[in-house]
Protein backbone atom coordinates (compact mmCIF):
# COMPACT_ATOMS: atom_id res chain seq x y z
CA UNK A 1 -0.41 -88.89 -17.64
CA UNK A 2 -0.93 -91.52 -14.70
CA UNK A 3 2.12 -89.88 -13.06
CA UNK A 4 1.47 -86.86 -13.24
CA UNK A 5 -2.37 -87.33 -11.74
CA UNK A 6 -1.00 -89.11 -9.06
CA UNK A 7 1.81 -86.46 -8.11
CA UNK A 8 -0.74 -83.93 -7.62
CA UNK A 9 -3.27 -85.87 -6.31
CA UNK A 10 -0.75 -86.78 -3.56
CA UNK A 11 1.45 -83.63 -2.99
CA UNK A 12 -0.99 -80.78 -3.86
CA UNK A 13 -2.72 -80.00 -0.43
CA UNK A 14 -3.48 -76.68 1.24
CA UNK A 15 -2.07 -77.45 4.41
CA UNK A 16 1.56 -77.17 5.32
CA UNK A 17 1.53 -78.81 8.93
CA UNK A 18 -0.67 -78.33 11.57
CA UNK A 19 0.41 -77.13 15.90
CA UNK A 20 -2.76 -79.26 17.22
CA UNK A 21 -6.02 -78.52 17.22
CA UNK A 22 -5.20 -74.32 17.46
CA UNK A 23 -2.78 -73.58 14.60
CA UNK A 24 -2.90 -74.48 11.04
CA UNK A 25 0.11 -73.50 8.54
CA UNK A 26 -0.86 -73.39 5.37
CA UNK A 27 1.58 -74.31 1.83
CA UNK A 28 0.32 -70.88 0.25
CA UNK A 29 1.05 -68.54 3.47
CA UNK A 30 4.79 -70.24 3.72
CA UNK A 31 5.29 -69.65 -0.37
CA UNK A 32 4.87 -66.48 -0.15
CA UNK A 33 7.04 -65.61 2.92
CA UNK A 34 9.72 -67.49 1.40
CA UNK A 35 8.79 -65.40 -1.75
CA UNK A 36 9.07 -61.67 0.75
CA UNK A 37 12.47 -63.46 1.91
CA UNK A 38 14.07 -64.11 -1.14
CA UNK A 39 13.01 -60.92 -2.94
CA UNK A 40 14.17 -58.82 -0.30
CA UNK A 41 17.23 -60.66 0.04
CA UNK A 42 18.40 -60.25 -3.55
CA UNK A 43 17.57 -56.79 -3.47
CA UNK A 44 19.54 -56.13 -0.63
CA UNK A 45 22.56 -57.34 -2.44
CA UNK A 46 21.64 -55.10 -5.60
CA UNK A 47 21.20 -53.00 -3.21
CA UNK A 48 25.03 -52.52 -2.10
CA UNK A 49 26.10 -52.76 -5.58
CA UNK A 50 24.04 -49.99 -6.17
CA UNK A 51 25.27 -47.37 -3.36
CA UNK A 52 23.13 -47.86 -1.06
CA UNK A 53 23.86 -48.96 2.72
CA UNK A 54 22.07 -52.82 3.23
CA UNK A 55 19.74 -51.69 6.14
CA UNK A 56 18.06 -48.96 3.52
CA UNK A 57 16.90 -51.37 1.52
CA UNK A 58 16.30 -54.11 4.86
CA UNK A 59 14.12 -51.09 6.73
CA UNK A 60 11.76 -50.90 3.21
CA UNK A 61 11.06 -54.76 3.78
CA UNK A 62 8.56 -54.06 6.81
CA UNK A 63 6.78 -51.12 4.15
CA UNK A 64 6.65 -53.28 1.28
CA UNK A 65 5.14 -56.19 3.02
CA UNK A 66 2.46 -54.19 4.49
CA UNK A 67 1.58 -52.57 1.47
CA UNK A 68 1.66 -55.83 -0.69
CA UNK A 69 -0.38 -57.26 1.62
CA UNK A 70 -3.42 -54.77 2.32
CA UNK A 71 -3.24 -53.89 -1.11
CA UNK A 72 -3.32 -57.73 -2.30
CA UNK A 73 -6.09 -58.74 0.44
CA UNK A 74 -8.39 -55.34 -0.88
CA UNK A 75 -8.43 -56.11 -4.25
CA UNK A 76 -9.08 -59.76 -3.78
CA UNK A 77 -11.71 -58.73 -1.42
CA UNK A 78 -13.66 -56.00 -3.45
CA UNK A 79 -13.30 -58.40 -6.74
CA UNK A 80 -14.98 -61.31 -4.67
CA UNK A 81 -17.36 -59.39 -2.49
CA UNK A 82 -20.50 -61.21 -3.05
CA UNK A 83 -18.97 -64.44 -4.12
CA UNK A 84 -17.06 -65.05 -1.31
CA UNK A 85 -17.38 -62.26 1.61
CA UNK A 86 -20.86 -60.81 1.78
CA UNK A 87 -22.72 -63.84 4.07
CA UNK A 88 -19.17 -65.33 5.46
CA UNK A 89 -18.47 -63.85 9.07
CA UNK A 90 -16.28 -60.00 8.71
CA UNK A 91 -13.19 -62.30 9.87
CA UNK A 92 -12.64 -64.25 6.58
CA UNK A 93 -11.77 -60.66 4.89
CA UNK A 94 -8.34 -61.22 7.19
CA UNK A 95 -7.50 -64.93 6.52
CA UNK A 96 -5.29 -64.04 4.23
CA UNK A 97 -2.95 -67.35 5.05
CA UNK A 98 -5.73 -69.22 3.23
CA UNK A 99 -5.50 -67.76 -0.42
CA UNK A 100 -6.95 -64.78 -1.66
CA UNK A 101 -4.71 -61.98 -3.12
CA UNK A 102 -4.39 -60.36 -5.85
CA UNK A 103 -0.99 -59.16 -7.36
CA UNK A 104 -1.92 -56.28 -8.74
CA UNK A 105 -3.64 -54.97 -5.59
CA UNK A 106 -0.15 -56.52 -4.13
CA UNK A 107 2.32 -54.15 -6.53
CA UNK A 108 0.30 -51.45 -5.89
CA UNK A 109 0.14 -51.31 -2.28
CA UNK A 110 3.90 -52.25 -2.43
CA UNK A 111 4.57 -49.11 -5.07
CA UNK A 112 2.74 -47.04 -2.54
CA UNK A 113 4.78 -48.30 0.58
CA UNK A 114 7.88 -47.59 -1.41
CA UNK A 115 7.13 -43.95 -2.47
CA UNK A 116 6.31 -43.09 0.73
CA UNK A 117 9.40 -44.75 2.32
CA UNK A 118 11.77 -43.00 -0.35
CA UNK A 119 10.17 -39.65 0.71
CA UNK A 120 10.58 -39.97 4.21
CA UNK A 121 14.21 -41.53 3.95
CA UNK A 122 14.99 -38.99 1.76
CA UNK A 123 16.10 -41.52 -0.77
CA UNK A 124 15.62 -41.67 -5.03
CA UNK A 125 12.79 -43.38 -5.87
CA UNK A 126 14.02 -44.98 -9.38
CA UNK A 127 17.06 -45.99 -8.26
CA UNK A 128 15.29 -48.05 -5.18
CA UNK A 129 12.77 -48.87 -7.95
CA UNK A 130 15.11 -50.34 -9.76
CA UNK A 131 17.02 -52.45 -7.51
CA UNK A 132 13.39 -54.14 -6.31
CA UNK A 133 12.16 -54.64 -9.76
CA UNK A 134 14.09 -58.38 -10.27
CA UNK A 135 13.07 -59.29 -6.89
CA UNK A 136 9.25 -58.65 -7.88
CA UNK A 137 9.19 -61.23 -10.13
CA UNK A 138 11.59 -63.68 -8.04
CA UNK A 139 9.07 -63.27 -5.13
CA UNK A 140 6.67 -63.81 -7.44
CA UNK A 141 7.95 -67.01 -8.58
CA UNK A 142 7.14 -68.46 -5.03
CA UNK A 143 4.10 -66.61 -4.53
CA UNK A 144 2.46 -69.01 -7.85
CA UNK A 145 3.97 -72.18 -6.48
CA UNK A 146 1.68 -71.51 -3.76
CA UNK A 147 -0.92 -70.86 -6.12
CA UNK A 148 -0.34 -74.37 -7.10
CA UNK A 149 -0.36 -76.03 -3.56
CA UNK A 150 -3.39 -73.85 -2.85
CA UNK A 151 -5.44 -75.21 -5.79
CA UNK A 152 -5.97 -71.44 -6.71
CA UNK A 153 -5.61 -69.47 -9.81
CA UNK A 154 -5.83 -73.01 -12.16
CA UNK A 155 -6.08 -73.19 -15.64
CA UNK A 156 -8.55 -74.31 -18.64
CA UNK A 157 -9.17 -78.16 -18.97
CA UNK A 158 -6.94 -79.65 -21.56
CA UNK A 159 -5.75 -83.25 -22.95
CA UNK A 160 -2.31 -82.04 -22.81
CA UNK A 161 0.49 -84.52 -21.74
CA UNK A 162 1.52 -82.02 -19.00
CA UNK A 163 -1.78 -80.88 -17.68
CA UNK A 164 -2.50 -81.54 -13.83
CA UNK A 165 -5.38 -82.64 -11.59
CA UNK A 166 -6.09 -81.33 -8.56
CA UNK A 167 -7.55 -83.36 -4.97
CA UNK A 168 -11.31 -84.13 -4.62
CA UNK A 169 -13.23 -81.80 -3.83
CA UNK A 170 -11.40 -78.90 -5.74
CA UNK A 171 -13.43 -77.20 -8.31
CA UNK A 172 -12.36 -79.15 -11.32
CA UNK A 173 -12.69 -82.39 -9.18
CA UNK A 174 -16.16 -82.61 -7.46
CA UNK A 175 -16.75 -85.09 -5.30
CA UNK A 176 -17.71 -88.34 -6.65
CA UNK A 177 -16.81 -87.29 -10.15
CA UNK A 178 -13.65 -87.87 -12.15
CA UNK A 179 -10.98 -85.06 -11.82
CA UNK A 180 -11.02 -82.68 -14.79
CA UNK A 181 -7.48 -81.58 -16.19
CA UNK A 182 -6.62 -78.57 -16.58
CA UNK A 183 -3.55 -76.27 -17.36
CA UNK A 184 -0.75 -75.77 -15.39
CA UNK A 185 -0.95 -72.22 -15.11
CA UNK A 186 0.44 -71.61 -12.31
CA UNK A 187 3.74 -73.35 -13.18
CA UNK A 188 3.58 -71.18 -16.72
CA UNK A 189 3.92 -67.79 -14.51
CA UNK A 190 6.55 -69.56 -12.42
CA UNK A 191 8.78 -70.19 -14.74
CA UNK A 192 7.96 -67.12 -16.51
CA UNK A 193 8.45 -65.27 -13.33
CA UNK A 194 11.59 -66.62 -12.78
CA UNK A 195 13.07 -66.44 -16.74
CA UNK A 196 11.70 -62.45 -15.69
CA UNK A 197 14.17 -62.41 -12.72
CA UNK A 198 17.02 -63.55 -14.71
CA UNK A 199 16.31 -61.06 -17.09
CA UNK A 200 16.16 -58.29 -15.12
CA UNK A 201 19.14 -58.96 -13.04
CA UNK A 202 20.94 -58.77 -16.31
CA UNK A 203 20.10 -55.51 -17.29
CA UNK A 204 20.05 -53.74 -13.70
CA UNK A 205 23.79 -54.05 -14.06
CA UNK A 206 23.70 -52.47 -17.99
CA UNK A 207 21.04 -49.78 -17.39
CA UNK A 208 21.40 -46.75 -18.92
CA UNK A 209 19.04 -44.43 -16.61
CA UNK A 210 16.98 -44.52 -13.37
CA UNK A 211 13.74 -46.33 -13.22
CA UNK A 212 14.42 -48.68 -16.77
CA UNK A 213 14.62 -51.90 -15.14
CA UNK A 214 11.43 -50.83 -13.19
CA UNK A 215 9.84 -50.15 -16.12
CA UNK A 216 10.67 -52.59 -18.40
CA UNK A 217 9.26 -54.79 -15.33
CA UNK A 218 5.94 -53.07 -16.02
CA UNK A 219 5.67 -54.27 -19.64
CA UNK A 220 7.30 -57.43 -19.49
CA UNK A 221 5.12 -58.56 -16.56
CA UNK A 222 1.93 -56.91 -18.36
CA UNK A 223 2.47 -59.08 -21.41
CA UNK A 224 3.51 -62.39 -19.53
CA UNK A 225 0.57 -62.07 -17.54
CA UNK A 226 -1.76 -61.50 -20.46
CA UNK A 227 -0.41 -65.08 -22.13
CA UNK A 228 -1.01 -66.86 -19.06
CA UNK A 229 -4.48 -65.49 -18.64
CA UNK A 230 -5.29 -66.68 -22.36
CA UNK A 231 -4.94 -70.71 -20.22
CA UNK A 232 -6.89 -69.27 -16.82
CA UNK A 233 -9.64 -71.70 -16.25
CA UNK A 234 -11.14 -69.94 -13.00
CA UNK A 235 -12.80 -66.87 -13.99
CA UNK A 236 -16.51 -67.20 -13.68
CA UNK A 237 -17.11 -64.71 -16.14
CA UNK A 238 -15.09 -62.30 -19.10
CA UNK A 239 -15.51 -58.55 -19.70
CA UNK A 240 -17.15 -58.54 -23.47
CA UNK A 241 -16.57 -61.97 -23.45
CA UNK A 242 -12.76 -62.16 -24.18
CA UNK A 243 -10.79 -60.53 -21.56
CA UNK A 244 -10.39 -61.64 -17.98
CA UNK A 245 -10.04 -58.63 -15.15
CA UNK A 246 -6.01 -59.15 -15.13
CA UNK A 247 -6.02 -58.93 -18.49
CA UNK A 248 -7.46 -55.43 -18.72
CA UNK A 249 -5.36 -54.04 -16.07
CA UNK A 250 -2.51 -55.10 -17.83
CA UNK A 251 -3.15 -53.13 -20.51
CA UNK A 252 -3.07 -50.17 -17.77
CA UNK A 253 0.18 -51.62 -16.61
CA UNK A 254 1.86 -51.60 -20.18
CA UNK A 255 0.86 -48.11 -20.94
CA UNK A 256 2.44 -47.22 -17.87
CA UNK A 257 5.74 -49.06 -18.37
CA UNK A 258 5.94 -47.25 -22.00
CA UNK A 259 5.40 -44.10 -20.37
CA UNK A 260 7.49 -44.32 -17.82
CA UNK A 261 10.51 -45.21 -20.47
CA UNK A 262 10.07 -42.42 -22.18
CA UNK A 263 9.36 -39.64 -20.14
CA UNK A 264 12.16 -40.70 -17.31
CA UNK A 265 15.21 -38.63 -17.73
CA UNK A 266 18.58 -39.66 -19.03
CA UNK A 267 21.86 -38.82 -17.94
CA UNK A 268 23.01 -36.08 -20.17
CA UNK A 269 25.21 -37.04 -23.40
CA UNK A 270 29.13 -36.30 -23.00
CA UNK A 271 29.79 -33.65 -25.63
């Protein structure tokens, strides 16, 4: 337990590295570019096993970042309004460098970027769907790692040999009082994430029709995020006293995935 306080009390910090007094580089802004990076590089690889030519898939990267973004940075910012937003100056609502996004805001500002960028390019939605889906959850992977360095998103205290501290100052560690620890959730969805990505890769190459891997995403994701939530520690409140706000768009999510399973079209049965 001593070495694990001390790991995090050392190497969890906010900031990356600083360009003097102007320019500050945070750990969560460079997690999740390396997150856009990797994601988009894997699914440009799918990509040509797929069909399709590497800068179609390259050319979405500018769309899907975008939309992540704005829709990540919206979210967080209507969920937070009067918490965080409402007597801070209008420029905070654009720090997004510093924390504050939500990935479900994120996947749907991404899902819109992508249907738009399939109609234009005249290109098939599932298919593209499909080849992005493992790269969600890779880039997601890094995007909770910088959860972690960012001292956001933490879990529920616990006595648990694994469970983590966080710097002075942080919420569970007011200053002048002893660190409380918590859960490591941001390391479950990590590794979750990234057991996902496997996953998925696997079946992309054994799918059967257009959009499955996308939408066995949907569930799988929907359910993985509902565990994790069951350990969240940062809510300040529960809807009917149970469920946190991820957890009851999740449900959304899964009813989607189902649907989207069954009501998808197959490739027509040899006779």
């Amino acid at each position: 337990m001593r070495c694990l306080e001390q790991f995090h009390i050392t190497a969890v910090h906010k900031i990356a590295f600083t360009f003097g007094p102007a320019l500050t580089i945070y750990w969560y802004g460079v997690m999740v570019a390396l997150g856009f990076l990797a994601g988009l590089w894997t699914a440009g690889r799918r990509g040509l096993r797929g069909g399709f030519a590497a800068e179609q898939i390259v050319d979405l990267g500018p769309w899907l970042i975008v939309g992540t973004i704005l829709g990540a940075r919206a979210l967080y910012v209507l969920s937070y309004w009067h918490e965080e937003f409402a007597a801070a100056p209008l420029a905070d609502v654009f720090k997004v460098w510093r924390g504050g996004l939500v990935f479900y805001g994120g996947l749907i500002g991404a899902s819109l970027a992508c249907i738009l960028y399939t109609r234009i390019k005249h290109l098939p939605l599932w298919k593209v769907a499909d080849i992005l889906a493992p790269s969600i959850a890779l880039g997601h992977f890094f995007g909770r790692i910088g959860c972690l360095l960012n001292g956001c998103c933490y879990g529920r205290a616990c006595s648990l040999p694994w469970a983590i501290t966080f710097p002075e100052g942080h919420e569970t560690h007011p200053k002048g009082s002893p660190a409380t620890p918590v859960h490591p959730t941001e390391i479950y969805e990590a590794l979750l994430n990234l057991a996902l990505y496997a996953a998925l890769a696997w079946l992309y190459r054994r799918r059967k029709f257009d959009g499955q891997v996308f939408g066995v995403y949907l569930i799988s994701y929907a359910l993985l995020r509902s565990f994790v939530e069951m350990f969240r520690g940062d809510y300040p409140q529960y809807y009917g006293g149970w469920a946190t706000p991820a957890q009851l768009v999740s449900g959304g999510v899964l009813i989607v995935g189902v649907v989207l399973l069954t009501v998808l079209p197959r490739p027509s049965q040899p006779r």
